[in-house]
PDB file of N, CA and C in Angstrom:
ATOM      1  N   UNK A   1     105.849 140.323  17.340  1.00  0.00           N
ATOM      2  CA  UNK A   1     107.270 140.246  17.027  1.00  0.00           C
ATOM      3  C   UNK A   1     107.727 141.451  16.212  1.00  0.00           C
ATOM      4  N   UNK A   2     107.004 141.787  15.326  1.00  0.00           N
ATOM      5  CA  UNK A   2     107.270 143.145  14.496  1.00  0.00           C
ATOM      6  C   UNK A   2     107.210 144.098  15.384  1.00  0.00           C
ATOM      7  N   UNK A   3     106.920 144.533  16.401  1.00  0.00           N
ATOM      8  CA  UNK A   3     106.889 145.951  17.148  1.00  0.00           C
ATOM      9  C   UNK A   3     108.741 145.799  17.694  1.00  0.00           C
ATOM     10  N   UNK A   4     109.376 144.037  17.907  1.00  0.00           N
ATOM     11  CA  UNK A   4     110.037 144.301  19.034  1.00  0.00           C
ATOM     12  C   UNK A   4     111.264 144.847  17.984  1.00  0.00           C
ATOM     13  N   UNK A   5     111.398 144.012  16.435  1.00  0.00           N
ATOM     14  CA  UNK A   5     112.092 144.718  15.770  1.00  0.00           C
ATOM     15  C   UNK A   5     111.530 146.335  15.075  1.00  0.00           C
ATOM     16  N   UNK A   6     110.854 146.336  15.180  1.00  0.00           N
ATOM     17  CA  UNK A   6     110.720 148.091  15.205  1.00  0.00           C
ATOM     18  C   UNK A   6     111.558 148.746  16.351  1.00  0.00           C
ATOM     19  N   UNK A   7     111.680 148.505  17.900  1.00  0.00           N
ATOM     20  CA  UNK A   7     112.176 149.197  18.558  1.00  0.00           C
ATOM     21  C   UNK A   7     113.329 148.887  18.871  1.00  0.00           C
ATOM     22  N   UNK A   8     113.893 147.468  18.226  1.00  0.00           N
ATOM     23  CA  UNK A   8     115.363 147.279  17.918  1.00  0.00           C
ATOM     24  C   UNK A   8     116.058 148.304  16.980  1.00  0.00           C
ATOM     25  N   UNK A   9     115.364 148.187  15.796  1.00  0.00           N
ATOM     26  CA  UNK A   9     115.786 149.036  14.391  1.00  0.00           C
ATOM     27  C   UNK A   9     115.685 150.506  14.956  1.00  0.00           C
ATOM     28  N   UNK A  10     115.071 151.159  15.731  1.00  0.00           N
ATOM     29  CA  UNK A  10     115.038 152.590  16.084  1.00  0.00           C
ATOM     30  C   UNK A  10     116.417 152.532  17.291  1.00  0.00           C
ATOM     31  N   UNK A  11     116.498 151.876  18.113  1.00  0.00           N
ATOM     32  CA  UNK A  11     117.636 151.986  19.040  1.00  0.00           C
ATOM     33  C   UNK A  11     119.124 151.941  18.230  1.00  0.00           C
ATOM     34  N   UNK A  12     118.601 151.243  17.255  1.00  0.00           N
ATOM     35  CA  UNK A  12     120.362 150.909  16.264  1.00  0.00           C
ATOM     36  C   UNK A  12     120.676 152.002  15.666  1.00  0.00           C
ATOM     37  N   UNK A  13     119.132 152.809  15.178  1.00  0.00           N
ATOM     38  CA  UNK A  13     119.491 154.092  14.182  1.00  0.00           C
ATOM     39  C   UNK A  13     119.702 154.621  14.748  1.00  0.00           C
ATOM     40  N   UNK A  14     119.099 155.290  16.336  1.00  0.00           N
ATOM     41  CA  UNK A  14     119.734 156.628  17.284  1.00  0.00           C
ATOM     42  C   UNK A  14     121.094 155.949  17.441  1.00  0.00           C
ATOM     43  N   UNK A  15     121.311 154.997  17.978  1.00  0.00           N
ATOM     44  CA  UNK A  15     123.393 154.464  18.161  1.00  0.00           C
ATOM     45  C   UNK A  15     123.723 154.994  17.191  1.00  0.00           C
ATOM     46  N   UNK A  16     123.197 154.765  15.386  1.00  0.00           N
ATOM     47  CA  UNK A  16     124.323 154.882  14.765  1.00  0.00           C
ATOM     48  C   UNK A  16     124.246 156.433  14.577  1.00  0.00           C
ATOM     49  N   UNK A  17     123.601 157.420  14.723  1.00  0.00           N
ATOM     50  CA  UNK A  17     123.433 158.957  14.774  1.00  0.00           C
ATOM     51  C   UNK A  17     123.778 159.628  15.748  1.00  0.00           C
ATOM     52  N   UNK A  18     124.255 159.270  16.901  1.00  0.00           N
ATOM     53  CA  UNK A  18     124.543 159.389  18.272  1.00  0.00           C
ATOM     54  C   UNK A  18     125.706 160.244  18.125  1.00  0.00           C
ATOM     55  N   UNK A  19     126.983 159.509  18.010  1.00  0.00           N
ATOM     56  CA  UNK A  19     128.497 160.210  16.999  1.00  0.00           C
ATOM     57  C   UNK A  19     128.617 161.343  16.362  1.00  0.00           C
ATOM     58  N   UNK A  20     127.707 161.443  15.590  1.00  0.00           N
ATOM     59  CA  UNK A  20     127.784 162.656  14.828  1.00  0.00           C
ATOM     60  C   UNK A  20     127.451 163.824  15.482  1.00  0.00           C
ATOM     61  N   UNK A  21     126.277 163.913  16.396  1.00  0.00           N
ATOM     62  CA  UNK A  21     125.544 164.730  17.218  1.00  0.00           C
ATOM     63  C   UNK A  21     126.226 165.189  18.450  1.00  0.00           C
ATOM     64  N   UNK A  22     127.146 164.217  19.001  1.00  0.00           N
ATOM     65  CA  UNK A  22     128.194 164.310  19.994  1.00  0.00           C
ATOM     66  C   UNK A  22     128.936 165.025  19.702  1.00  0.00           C
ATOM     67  N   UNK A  23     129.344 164.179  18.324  1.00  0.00           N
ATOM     68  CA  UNK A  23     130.848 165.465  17.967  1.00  0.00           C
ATOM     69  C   UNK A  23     130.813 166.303  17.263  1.00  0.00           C
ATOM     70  N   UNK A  24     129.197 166.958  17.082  1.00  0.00           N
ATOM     71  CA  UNK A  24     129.024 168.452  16.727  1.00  0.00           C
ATOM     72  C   UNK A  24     128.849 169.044  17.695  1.00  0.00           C
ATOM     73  N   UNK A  25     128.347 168.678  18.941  1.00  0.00           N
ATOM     74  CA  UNK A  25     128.322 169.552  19.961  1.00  0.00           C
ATOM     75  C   UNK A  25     129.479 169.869  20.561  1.00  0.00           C
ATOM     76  N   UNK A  26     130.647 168.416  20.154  1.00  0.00           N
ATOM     77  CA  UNK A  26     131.650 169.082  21.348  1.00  0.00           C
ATOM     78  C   UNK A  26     132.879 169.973  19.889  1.00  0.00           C
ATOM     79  N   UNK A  27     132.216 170.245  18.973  1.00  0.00           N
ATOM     80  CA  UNK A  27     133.066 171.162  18.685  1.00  0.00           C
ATOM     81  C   UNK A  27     132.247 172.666  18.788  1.00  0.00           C
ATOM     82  N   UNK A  28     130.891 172.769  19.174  1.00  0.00           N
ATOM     83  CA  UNK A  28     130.274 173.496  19.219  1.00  0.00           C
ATOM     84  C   UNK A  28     130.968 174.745  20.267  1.00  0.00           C
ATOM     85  N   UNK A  29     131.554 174.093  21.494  1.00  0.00           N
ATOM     86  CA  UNK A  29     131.786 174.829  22.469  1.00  0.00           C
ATOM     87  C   UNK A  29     133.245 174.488  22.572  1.00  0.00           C
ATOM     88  N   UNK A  30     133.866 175.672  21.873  1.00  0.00           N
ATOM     89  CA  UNK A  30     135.423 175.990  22.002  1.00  0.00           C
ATOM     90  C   UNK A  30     135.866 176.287  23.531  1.00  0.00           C
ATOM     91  N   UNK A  31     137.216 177.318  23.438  1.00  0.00           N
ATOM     92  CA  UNK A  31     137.550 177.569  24.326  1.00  0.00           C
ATOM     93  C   UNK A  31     137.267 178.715  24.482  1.00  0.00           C
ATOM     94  N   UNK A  32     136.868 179.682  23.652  1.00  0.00           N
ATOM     95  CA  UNK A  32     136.146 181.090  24.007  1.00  0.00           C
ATOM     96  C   UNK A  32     134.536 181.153  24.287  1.00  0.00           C
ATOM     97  N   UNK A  33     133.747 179.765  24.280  1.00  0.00           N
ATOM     98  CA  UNK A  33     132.498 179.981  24.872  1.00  0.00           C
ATOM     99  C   UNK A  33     131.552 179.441  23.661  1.00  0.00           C
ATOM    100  N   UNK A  34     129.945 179.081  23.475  1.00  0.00           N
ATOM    101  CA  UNK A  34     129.530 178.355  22.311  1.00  0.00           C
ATOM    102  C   UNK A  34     129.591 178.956  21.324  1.00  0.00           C
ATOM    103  N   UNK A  35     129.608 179.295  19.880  1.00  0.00           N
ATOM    104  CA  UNK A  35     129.506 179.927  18.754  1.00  0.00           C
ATOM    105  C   UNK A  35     130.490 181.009  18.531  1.00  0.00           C
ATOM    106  N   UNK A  36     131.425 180.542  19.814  1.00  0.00           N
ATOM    107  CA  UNK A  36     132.654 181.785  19.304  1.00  0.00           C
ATOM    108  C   UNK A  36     133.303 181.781  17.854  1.00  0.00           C
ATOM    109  N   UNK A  37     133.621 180.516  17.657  1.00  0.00           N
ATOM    110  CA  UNK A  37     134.185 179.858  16.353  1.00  0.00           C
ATOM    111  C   UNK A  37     133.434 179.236  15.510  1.00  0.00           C
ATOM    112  N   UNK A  38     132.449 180.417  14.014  1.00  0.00           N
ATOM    113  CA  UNK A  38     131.791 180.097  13.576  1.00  0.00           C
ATOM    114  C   UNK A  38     131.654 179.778  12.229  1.00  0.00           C
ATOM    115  N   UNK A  39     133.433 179.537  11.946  1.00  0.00           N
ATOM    116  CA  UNK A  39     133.667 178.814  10.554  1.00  0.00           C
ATOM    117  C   UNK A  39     133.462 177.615  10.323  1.00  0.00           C
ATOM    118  N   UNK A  40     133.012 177.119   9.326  1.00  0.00           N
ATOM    119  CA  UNK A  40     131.873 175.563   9.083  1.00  0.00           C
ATOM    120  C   UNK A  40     133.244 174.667   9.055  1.00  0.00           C
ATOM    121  N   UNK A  41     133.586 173.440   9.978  1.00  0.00           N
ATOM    122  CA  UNK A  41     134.394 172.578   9.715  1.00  0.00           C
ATOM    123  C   UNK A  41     134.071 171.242   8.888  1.00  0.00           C
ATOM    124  N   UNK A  42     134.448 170.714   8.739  1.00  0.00           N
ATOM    125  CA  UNK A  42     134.182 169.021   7.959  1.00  0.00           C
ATOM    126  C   UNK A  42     133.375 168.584   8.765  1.00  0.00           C
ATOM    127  N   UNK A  43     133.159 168.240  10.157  1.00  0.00           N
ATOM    128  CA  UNK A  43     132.439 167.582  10.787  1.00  0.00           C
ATOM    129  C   UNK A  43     131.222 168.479  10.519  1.00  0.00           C
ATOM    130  N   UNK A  44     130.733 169.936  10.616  1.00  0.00           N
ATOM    131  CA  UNK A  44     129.851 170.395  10.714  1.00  0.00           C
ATOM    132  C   UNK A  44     129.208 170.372   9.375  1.00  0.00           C
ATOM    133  N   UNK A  45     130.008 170.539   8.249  1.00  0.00           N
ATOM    134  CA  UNK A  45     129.435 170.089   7.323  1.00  0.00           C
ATOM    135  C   UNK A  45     128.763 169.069   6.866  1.00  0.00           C
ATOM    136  N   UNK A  46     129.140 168.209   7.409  1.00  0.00           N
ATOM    137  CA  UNK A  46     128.698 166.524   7.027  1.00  0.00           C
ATOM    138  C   UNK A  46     127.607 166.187   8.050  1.00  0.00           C
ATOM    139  N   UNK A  47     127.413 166.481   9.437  1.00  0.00           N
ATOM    140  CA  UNK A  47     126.433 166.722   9.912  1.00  0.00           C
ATOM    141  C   UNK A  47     125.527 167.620   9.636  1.00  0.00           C
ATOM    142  N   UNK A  48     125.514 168.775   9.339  1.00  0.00           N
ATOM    143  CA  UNK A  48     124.471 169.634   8.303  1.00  0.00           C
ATOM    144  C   UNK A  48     124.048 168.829   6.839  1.00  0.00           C
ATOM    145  N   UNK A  49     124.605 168.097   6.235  1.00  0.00           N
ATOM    146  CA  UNK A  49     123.855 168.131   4.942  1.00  0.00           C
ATOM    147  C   UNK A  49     123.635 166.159   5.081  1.00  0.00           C
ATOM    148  N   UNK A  50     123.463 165.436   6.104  1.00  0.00           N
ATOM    149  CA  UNK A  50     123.556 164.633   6.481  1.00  0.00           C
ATOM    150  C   UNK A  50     122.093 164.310   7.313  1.00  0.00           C
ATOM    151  N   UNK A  51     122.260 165.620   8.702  1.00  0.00           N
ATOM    152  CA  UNK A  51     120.852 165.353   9.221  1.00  0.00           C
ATOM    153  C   UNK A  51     120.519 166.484   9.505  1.00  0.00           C
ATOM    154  N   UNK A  52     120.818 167.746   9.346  1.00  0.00           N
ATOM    155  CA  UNK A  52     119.906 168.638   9.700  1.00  0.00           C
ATOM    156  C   UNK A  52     119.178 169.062   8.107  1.00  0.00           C
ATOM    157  N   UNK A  53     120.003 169.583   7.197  1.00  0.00           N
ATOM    158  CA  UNK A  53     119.414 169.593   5.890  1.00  0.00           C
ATOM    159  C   UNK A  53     117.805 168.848   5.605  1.00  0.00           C
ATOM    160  N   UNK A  54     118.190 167.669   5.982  1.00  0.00           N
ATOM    161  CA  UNK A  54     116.992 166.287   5.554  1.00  0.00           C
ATOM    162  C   UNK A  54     115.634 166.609   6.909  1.00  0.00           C
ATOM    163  N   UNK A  55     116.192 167.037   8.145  1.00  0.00           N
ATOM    164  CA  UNK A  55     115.539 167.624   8.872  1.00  0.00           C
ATOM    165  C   UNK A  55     114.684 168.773   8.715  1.00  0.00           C
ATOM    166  N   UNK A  56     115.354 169.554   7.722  1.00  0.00           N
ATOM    167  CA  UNK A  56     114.856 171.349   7.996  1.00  0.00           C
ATOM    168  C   UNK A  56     113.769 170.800   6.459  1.00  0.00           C
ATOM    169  N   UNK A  57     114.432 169.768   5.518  1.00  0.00           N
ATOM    170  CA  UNK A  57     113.504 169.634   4.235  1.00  0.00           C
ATOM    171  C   UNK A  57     111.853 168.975   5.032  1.00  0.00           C
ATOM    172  N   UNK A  58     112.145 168.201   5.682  1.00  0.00           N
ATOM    173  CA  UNK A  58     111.250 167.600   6.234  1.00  0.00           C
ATOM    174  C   UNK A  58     110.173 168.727   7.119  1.00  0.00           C
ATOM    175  N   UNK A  59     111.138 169.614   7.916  1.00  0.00           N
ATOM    176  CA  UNK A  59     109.459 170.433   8.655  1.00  0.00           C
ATOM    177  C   UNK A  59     109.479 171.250   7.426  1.00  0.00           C
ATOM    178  N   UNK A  60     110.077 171.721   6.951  1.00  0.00           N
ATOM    179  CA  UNK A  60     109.270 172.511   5.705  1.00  0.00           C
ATOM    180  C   UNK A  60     107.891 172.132   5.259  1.00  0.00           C
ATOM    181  N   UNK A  61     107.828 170.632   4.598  1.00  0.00           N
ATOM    182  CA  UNK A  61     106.666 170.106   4.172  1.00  0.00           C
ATOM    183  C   UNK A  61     105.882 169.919   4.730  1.00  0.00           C
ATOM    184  N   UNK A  62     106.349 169.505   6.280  1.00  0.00           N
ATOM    185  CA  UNK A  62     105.346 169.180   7.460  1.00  0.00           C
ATOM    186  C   UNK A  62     104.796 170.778   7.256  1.00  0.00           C
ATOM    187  N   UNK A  63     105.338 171.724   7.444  1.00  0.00           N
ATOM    188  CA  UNK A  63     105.049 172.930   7.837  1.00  0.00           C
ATOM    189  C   UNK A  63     103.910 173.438   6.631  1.00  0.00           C
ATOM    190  N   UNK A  64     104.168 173.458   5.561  1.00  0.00           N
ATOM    191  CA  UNK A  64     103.147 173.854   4.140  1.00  0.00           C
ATOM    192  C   UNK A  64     101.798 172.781   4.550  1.00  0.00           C
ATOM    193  N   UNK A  65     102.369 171.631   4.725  1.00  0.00           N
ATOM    194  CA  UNK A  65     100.927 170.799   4.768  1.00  0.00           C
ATOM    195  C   UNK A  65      99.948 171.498   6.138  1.00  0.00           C
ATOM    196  N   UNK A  66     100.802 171.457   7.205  1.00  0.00           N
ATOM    197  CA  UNK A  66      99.564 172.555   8.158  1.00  0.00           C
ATOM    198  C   UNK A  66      99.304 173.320   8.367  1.00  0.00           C
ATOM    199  N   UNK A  67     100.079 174.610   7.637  1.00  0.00           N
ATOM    200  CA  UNK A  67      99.099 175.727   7.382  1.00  0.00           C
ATOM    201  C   UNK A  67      98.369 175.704   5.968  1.00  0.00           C
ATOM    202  N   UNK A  68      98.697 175.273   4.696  1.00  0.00           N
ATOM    203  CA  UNK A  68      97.305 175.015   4.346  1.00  0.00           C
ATOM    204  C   UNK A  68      95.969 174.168   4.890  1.00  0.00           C
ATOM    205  N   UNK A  69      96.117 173.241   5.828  1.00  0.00           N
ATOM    206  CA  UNK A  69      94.581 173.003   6.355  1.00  0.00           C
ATOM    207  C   UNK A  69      94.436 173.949   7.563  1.00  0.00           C
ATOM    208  N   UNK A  70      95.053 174.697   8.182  1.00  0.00           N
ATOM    209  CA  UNK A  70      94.575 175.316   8.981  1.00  0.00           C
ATOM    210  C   UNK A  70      94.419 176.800   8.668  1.00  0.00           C
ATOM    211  N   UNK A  71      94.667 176.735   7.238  1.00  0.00           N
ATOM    212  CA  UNK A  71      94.867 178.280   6.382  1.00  0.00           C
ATOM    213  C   UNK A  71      92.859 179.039   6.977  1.00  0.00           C
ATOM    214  N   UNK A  72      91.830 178.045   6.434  1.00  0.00           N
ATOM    215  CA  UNK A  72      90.954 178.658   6.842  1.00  0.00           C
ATOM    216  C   UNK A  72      90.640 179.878   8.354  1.00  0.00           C
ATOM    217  N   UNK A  73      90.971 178.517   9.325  1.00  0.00           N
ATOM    218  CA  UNK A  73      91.099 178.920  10.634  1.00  0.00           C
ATOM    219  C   UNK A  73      91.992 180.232  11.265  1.00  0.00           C
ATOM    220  N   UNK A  74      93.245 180.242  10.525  1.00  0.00           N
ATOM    221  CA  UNK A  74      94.213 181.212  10.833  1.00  0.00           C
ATOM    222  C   UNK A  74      93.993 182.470   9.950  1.00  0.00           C
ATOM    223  N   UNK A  75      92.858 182.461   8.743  1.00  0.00           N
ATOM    224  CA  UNK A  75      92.129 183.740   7.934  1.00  0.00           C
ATOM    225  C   UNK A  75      91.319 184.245   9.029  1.00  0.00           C
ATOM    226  N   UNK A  76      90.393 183.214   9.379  1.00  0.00           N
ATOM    227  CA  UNK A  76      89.513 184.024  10.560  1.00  0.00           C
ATOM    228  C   UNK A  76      90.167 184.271  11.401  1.00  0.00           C
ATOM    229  N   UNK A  77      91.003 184.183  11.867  1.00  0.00           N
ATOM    230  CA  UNK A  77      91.974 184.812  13.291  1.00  0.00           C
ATOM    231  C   UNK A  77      92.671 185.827  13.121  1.00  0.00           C
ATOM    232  N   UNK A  78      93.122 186.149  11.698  1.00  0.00           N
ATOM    233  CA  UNK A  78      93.668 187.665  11.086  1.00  0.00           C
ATOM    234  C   UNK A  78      95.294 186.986  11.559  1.00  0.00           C
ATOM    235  N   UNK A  79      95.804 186.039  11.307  1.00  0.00           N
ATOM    236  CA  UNK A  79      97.523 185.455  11.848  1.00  0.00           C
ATOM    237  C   UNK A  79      98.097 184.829  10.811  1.00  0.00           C
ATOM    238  N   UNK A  80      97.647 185.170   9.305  1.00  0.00           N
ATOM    239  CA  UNK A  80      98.342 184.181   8.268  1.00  0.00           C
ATOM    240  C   UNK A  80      99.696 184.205   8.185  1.00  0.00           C
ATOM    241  N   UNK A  81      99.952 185.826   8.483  1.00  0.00           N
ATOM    242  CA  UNK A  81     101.413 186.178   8.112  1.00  0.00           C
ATOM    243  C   UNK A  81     102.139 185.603   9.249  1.00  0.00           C
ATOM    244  N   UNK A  82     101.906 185.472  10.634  1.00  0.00           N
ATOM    245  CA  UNK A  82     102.501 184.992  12.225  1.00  0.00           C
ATOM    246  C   UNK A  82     102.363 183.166  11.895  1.00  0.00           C
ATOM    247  N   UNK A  83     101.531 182.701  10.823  1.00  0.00           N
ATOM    248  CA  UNK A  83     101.491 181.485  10.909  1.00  0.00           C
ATOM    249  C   UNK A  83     102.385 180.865  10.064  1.00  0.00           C
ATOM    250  N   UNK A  84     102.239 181.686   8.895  1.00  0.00           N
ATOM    251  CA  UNK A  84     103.224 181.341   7.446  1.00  0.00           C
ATOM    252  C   UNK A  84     104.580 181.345   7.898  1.00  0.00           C
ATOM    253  N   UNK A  85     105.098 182.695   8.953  1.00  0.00           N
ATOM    254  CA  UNK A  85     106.300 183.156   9.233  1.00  0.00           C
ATOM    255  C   UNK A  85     106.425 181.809   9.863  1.00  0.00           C
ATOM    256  N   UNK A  86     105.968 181.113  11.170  1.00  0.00           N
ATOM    257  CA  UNK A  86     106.454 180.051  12.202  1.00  0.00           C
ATOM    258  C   UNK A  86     106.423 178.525  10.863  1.00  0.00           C
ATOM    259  N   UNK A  87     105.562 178.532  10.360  1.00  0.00           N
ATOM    260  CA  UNK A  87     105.726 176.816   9.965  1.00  0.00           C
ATOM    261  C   UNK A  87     106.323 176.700   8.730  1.00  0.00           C
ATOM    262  N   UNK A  88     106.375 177.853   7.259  1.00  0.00           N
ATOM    263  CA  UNK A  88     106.855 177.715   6.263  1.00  0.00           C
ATOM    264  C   UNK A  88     108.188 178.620   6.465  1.00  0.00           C
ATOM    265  N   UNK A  89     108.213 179.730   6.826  1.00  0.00           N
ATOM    266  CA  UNK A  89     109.307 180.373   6.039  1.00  0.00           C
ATOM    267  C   UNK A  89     110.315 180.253   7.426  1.00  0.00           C
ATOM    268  N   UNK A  90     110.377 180.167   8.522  1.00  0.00           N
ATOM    269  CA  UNK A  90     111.312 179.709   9.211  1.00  0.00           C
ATOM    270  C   UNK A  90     112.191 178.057   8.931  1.00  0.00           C
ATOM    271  N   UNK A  91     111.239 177.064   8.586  1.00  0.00           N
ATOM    272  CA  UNK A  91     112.089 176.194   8.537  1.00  0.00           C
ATOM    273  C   UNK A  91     112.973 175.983   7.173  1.00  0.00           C
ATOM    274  N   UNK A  92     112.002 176.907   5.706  1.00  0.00           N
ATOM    275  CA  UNK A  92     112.921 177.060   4.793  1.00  0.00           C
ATOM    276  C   UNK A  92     113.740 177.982   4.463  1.00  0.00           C
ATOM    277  N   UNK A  93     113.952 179.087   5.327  1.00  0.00           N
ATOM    278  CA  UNK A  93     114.899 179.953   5.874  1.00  0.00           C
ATOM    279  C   UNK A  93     116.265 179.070   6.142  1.00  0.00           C
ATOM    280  N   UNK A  94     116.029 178.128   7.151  1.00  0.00           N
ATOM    281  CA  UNK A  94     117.119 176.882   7.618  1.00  0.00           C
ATOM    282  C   UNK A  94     117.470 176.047   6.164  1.00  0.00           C
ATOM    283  N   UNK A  95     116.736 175.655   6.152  1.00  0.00           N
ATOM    284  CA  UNK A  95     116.931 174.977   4.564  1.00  0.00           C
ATOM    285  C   UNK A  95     117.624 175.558   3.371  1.00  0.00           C
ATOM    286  N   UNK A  96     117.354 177.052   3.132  1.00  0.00           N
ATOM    287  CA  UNK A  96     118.035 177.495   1.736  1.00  0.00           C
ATOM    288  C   UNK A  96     118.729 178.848   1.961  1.00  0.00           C
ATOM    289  N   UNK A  97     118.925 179.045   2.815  1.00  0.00           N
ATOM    290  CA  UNK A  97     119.743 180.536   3.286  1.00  0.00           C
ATOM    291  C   UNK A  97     121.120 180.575   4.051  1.00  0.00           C
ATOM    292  N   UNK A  98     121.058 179.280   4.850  1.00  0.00           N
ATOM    293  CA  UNK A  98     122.357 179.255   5.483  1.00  0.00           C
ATOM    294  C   UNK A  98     123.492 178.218   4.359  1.00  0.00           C
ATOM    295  N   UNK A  99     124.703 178.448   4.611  1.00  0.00           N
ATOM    296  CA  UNK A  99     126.128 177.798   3.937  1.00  0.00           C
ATOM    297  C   UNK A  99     126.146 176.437   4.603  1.00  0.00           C
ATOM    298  N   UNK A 100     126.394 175.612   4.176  1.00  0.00           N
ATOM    299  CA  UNK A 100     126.587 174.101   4.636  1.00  0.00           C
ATOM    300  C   UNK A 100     127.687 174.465   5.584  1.00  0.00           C
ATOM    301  N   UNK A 101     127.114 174.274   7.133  1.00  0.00           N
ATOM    302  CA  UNK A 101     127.631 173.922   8.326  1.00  0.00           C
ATOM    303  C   UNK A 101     127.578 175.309   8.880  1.00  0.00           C
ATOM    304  N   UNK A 102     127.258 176.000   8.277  1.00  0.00           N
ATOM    305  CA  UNK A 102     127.147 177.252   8.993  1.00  0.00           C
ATOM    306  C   UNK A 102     125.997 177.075  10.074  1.00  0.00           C
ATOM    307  N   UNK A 103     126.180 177.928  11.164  1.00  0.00           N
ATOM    308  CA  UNK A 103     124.965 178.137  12.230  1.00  0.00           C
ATOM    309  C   UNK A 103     123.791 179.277  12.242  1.00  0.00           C
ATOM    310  N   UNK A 104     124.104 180.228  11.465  1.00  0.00           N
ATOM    311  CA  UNK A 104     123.562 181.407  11.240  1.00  0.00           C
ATOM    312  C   UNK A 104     122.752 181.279   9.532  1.00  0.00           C
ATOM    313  N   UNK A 105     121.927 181.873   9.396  1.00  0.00           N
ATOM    314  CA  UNK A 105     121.274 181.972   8.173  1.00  0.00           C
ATOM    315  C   UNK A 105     121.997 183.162   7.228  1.00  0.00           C
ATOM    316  N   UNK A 106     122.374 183.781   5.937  1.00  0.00           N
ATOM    317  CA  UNK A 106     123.079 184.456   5.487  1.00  0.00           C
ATOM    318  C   UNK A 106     122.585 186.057   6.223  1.00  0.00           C
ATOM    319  N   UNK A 107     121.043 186.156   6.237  1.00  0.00           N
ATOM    320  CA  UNK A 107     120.816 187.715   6.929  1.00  0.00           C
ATOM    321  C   UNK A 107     121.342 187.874   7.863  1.00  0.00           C
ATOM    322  N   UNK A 108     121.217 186.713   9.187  1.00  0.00           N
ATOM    323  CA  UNK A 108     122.624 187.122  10.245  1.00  0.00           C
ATOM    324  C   UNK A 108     123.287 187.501  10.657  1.00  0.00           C
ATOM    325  N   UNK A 109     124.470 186.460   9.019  1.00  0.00           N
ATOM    326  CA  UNK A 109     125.929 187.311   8.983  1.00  0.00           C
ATOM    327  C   UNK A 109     126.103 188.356   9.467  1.00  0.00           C
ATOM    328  N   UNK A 110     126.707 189.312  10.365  1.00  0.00           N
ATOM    329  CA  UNK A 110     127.506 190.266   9.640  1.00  0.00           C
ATOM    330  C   UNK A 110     128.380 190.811   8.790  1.00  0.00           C
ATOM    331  N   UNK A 111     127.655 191.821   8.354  1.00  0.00           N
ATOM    332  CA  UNK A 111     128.257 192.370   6.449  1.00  0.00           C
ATOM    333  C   UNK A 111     129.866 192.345   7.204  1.00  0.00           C
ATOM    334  N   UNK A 112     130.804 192.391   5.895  1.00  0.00           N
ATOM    335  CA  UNK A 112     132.142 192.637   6.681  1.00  0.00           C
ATOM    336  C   UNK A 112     132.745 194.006   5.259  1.00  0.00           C
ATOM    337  N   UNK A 113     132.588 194.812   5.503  1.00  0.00           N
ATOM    338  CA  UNK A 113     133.049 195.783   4.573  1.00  0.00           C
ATOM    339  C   UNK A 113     134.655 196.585   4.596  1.00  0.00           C
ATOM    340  N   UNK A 114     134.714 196.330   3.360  1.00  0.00           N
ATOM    341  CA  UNK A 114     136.469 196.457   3.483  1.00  0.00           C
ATOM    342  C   UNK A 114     136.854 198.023   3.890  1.00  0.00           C
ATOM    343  N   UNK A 115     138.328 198.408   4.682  1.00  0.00           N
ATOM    344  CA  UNK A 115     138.493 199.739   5.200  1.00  0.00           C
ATOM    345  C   UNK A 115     138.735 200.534   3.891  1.00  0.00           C
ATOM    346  N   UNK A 116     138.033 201.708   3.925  1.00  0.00           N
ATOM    347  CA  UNK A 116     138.501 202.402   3.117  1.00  0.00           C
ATOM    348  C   UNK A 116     139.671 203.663   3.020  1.00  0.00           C
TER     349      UNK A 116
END
């Protein structure tokens, strides 16, 4: 009986997350094409610090916990820096570099420098 409410309780949580994910995508793609319009709105905000935030915190840790046990393995392979780059510093790149609802990380950006 416990498995069937386990896969009740998971169908209710994707329904109730469903909405949000919908209606970030459909503001994702304007009328000039996807990411034409890349100022953070309310919806994107609240979906960023809602579920991707809690997402990007989450592989972070996932990410530290497996390259330290596979830290040995990836010394002998000469790939710490190709390993560190994919599991730690990419997902906390996502995590602490981009603006709430932004899509781009701040290096990204382009600089915008005033005319002189």
């Amino acid at each position: 009986m416990s498995a069937f409410k386990f896969v009740i309780s998971a169908t209710l949580a994707l329904a109730l997350t469903q909405p949000f994910t919908a209606f970030g995508a459909s503001l994702e793609t304007d009328m000039y094409g996807p990411g034409a319009n890349d100022d953070p709105t309310a919806a994107r905000m609240m979906g960023d610090a809602l579920i991707a935030r809690p997402l990007y915190a989450a592989a972070t840790a996932t990410g530290v916990a497996i390259f330290v046990a596979t830290l040995p393995f990836t010394a002998l392979g000469g790939n710490v820096d190709e390993s560190a780059s994919q599991l730690v510093v990419g997902p906390a790149r996502g995590l602490f570099t981009r603006c709430l609802g932004c899509v781009k990380t701040r290096q990204e950006m382009p600089v915008e420098r005033p005319l002189e």
